[in-house]
N, C-alpha and C. Protein backbone atom coordinates (compact mmCIF):
# COMPACT_ATOMS: atom_id res chain seq x y z
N UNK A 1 0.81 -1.20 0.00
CA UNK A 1 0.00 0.00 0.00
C UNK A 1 0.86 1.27 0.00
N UNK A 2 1.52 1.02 0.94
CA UNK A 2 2.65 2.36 0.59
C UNK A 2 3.44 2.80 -0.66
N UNK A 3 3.96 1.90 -1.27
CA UNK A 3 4.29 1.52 -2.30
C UNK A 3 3.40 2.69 -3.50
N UNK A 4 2.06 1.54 -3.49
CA UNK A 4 1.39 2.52 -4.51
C UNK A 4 1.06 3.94 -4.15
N UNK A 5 1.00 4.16 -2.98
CA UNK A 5 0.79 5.88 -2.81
C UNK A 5 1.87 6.58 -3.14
N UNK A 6 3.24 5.98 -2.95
CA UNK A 6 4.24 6.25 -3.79
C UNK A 6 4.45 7.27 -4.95
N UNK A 7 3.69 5.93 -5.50
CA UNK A 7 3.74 6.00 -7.38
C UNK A 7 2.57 7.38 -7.40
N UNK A 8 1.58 7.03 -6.66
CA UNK A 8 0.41 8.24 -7.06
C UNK A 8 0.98 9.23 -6.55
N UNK A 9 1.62 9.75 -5.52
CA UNK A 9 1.75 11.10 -5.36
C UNK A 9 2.89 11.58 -6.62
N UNK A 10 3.86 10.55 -7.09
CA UNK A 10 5.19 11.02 -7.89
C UNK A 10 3.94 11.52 -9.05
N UNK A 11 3.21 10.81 -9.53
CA UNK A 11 2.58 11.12 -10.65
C UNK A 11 1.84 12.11 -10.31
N UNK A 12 1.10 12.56 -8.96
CA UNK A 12 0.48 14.02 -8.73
C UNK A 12 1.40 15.16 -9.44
N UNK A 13 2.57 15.24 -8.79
CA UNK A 13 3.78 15.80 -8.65
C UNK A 13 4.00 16.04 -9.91
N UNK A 14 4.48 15.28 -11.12
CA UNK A 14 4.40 15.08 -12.28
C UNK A 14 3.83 15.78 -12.78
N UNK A 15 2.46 15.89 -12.66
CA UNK A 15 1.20 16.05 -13.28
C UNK A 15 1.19 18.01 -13.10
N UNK A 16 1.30 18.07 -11.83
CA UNK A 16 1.61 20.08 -11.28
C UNK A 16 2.84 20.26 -11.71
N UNK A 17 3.63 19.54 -11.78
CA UNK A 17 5.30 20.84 -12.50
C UNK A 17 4.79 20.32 -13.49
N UNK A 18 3.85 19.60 -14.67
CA UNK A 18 3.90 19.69 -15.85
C UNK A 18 5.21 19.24 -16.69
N UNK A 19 5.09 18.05 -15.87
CA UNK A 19 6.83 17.39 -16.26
C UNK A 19 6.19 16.09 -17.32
N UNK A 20 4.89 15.63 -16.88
CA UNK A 20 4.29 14.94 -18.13
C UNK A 20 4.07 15.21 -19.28
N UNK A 21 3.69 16.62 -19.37
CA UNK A 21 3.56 16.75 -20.52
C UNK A 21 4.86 17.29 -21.53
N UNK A 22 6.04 17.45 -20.95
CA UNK A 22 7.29 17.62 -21.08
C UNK A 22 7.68 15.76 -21.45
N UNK A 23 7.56 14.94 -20.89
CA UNK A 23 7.71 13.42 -21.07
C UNK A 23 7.09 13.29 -22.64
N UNK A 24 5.81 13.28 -22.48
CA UNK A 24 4.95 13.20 -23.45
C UNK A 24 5.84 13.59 -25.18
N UNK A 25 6.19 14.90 -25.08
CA UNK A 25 7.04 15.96 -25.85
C UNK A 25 8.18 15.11 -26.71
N UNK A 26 8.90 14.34 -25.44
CA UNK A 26 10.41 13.84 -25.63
C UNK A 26 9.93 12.57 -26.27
N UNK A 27 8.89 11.44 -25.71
CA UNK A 27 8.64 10.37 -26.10
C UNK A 27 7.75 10.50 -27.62
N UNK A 28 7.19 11.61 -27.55
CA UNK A 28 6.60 11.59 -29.16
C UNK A 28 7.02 11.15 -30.05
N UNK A 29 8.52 11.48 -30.69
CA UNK A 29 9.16 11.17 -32.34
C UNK A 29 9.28 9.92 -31.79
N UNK A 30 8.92 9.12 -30.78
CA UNK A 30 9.68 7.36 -31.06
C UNK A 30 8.06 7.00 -31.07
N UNK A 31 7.20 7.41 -30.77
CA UNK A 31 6.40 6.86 -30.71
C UNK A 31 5.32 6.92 -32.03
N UNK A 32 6.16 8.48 -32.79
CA UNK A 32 5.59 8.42 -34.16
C UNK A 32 5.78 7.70 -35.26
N UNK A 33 7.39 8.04 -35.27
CA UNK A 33 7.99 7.87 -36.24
C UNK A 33 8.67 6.17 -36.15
N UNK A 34 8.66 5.32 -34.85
CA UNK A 34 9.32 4.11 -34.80
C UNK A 34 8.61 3.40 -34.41
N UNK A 35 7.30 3.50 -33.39
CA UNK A 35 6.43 2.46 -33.62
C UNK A 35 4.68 2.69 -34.57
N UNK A 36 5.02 4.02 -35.26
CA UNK A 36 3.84 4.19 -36.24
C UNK A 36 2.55 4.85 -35.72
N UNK A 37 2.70 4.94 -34.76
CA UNK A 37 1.35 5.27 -33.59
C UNK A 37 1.03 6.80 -33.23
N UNK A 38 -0.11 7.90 -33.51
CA UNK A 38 -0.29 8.80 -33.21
C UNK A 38 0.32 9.44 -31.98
N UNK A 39 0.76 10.75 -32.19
CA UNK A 39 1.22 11.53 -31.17
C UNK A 39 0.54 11.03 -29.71
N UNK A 40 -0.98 11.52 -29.98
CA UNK A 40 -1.32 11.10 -28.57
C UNK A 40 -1.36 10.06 -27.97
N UNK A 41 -0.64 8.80 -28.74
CA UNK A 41 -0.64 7.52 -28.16
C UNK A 41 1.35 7.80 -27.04
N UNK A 42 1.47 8.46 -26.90
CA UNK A 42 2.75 8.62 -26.06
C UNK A 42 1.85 9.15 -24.64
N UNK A 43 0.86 9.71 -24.66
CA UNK A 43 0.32 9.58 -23.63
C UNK A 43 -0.09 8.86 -22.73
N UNK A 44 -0.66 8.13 -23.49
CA UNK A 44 -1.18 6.59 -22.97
C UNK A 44 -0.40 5.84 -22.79
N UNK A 45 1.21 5.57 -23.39
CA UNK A 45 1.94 5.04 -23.09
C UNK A 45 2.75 5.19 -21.51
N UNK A 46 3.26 6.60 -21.92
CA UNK A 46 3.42 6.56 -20.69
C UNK A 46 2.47 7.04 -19.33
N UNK A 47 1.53 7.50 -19.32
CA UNK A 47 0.53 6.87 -18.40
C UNK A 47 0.41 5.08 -17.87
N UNK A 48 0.68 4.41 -19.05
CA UNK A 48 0.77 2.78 -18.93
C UNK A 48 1.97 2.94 -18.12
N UNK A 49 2.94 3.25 -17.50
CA UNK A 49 3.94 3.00 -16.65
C UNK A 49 3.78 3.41 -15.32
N UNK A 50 3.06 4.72 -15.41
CA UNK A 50 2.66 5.18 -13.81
C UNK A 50 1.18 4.27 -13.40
N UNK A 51 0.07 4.04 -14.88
CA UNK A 51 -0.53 3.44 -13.86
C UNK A 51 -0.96 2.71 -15.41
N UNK A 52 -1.35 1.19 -14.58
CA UNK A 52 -1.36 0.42 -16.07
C UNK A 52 -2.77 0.52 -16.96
N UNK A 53 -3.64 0.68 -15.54
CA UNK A 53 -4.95 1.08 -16.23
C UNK A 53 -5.47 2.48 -17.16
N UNK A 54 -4.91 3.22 -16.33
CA UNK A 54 -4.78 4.16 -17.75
C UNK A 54 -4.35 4.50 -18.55
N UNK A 55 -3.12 3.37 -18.86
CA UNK A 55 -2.56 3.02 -20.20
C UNK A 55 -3.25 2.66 -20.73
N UNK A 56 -4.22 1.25 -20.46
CA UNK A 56 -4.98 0.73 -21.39
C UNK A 56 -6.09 1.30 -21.83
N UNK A 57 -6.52 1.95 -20.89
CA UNK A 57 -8.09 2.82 -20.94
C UNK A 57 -8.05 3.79 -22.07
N UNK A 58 -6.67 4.32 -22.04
CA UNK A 58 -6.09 5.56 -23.20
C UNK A 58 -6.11 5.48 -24.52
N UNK A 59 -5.84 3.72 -24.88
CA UNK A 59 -5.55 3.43 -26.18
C UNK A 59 -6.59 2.83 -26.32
N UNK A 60 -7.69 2.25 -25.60
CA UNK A 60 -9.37 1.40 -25.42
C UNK A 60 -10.15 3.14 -26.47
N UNK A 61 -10.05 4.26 -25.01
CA UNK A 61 -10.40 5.47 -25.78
C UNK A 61 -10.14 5.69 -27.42
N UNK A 62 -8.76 6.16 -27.43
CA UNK A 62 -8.34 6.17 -28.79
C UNK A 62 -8.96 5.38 -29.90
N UNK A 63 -8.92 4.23 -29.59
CA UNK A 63 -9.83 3.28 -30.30
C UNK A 63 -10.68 3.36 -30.87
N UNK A 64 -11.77 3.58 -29.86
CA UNK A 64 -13.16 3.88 -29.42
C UNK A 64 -13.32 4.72 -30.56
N UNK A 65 -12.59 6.01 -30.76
CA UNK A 65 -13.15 6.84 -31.32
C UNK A 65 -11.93 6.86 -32.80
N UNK A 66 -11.55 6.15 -33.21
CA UNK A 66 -11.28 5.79 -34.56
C UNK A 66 -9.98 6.66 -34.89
N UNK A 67 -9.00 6.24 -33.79
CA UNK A 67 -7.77 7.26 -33.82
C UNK A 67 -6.95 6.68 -34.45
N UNK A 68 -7.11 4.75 -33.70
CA UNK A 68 -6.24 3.72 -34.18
C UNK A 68 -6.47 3.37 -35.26
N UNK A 69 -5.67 2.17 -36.11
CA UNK A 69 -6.00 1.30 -36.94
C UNK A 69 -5.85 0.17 -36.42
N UNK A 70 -6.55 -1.03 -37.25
CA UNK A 70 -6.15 -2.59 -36.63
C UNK A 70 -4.35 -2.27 -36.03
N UNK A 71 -3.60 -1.93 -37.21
CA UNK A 71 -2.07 -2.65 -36.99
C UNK A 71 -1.99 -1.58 -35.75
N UNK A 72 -2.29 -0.48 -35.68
CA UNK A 72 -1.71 0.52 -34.69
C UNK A 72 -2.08 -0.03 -32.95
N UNK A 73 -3.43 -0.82 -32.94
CA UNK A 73 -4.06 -1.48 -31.69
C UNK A 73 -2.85 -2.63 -31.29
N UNK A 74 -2.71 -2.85 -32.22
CA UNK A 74 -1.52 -4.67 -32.23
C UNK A 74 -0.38 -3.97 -32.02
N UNK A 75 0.18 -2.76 -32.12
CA UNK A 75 1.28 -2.69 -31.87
C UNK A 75 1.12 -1.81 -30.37
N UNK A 76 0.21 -0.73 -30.04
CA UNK A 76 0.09 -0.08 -28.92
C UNK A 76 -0.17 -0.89 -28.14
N UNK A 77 -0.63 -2.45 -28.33
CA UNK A 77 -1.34 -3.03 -26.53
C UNK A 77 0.29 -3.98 -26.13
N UNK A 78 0.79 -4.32 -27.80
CA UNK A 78 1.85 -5.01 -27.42
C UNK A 78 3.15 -4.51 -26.34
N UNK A 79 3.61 -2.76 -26.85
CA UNK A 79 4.20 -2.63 -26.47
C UNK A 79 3.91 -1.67 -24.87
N UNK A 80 2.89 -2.05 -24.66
CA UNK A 80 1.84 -1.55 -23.30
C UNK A 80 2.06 -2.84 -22.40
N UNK A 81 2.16 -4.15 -23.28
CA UNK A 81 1.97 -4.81 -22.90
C UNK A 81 3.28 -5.36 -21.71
N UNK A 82 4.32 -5.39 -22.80
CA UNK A 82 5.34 -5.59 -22.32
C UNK A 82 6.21 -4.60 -21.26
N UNK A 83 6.17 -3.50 -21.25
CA UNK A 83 6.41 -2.54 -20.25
C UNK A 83 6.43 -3.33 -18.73
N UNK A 84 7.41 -2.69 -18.07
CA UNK A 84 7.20 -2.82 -16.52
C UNK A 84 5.71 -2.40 -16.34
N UNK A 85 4.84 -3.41 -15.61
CA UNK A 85 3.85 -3.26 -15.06
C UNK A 85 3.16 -1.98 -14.71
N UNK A 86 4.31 -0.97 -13.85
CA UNK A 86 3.58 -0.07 -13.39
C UNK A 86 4.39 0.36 -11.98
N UNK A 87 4.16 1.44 -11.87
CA UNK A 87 5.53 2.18 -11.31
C UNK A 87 5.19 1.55 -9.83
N UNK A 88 4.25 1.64 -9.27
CA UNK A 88 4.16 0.41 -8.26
C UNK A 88 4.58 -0.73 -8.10
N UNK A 89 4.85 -0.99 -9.15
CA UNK A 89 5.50 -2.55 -9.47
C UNK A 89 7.05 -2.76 -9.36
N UNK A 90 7.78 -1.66 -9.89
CA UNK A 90 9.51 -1.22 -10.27
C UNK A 90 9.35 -1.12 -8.73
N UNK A 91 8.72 -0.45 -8.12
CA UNK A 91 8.99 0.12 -6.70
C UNK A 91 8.92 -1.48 -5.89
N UNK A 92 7.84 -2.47 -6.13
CA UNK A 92 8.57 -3.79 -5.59
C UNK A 92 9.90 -4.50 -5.82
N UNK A 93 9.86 -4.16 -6.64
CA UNK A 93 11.10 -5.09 -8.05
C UNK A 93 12.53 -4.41 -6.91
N UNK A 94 12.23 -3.16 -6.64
CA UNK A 94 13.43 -2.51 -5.97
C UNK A 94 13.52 -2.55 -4.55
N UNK A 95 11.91 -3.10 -4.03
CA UNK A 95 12.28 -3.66 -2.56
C UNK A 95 12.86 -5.13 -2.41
N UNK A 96 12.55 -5.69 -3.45
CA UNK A 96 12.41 -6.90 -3.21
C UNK A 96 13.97 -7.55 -3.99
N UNK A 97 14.39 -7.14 -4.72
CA UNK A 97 15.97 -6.96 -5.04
C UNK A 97 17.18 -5.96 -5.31
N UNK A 98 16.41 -4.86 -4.94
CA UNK A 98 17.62 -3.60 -4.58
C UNK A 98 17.34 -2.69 -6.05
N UNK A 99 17.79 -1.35 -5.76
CA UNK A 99 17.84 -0.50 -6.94
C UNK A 99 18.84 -0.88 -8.04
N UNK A 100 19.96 -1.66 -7.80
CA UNK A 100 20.60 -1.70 -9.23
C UNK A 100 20.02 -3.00 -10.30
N UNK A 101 19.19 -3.99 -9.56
CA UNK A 101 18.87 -5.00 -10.24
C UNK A 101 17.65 -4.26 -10.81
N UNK A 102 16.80 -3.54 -10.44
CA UNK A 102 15.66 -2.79 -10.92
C UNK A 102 15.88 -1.95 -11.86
N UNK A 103 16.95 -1.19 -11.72
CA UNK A 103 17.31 -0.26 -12.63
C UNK A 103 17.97 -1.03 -13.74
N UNK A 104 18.70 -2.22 -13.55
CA UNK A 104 19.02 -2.60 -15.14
C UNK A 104 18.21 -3.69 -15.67
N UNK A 105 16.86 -4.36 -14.40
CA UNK A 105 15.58 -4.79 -15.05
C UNK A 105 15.06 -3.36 -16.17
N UNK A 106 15.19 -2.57 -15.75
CA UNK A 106 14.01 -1.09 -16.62
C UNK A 106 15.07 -1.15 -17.67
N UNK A 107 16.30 -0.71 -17.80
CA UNK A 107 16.96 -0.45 -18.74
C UNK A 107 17.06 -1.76 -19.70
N UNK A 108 16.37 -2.89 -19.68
CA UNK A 108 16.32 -4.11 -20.44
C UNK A 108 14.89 -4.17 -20.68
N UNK A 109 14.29 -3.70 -19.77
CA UNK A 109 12.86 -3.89 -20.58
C UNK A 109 11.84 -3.30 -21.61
N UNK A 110 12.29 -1.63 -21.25
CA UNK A 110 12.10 -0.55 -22.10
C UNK A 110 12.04 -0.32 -23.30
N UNK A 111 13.71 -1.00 -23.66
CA UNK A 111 13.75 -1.04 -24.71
C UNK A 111 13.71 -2.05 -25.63
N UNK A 112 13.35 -3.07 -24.78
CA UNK A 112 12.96 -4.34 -25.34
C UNK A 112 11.66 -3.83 -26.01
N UNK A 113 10.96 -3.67 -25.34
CA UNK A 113 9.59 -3.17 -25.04
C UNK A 113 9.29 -2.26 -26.63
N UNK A 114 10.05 -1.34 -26.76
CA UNK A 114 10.06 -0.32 -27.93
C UNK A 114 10.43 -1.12 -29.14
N UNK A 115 11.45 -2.17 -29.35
CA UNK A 115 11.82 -2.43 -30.25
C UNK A 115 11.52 -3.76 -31.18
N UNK A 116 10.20 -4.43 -29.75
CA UNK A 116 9.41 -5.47 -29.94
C UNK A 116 8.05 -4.30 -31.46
N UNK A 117 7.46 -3.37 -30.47
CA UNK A 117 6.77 -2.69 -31.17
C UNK A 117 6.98 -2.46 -32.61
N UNK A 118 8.23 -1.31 -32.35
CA UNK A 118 9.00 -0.53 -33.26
C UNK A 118 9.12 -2.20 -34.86
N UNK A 119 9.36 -3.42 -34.13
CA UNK A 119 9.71 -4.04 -35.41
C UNK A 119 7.66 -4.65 -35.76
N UNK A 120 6.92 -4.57 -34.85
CA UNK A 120 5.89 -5.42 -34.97
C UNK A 120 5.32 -4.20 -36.12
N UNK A 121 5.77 -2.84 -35.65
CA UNK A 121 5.06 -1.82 -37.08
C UNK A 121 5.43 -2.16 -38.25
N UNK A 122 6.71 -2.66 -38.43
CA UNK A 122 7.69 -2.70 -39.78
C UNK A 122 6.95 -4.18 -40.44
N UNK A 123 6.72 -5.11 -39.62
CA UNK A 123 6.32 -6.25 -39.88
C UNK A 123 4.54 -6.04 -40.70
N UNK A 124 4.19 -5.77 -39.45
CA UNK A 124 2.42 -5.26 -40.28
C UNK A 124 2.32 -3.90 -41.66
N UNK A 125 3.17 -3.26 -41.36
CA UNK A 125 3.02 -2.58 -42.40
C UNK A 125 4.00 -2.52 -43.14
């Protein structure tokens, strides 16, 4: 429980210095240009890391209202999919085996994560 209040206040925090939408900014060109996927799908993405449900809810939305395409759904849930769980989650990963095993779990999964996508776009389209 502590844990996740954690994650929610960092993301309050986030959210008032307007450091998300600064995230958002930086993660855009990979999320345009390398896994094929609308600007505003970097939102949802990374929202999917602070909290997983409104990762999915983001790109369910998007959906919903005809933002995606088939290939763009197959590649946004995949690489949603694969992501660290959820910043609640890294925050176990780092009680439960220390910050350097966590930190080079993230730095292996990330970009696993991007480049699973990044090739599943090249593949479908």
């Amino acid at each position: 429980m502590p844990l996740f209040l954690l994650g929610t206040l960092i993301l309050f925090f986030l959210d008032k210095l307007k450091l998300l939408g600064r995230l958002e900014e930086l993660a855009s060109p990979v999320v345009v240009n390398f896994l094929g996927l609308p600007a505003k799908s970097a939102e949802a993405l990374i929202m999917g890391f602070f909290r997983r449900d409104y990762g999915a809810a983001g790109m369910f939305t998007m959906a919903k209202q005809g933002l995606l395409n088939e290939n763009q759904v197959i590649v946004s849930l995949v690489t949603l999919t694969l992501f660290v769980p959820c910043l609640a989650n890294f925050f176990m990963i780092t009680k439960e085996r220390g910050v350097k095993t966590a930190l080079l779990m993230m730095a292996f999964i990330f970009p696993f994560a991007l480049l699973v996508g990044g090739a599943l776009n090249f593949i479908l389209n």
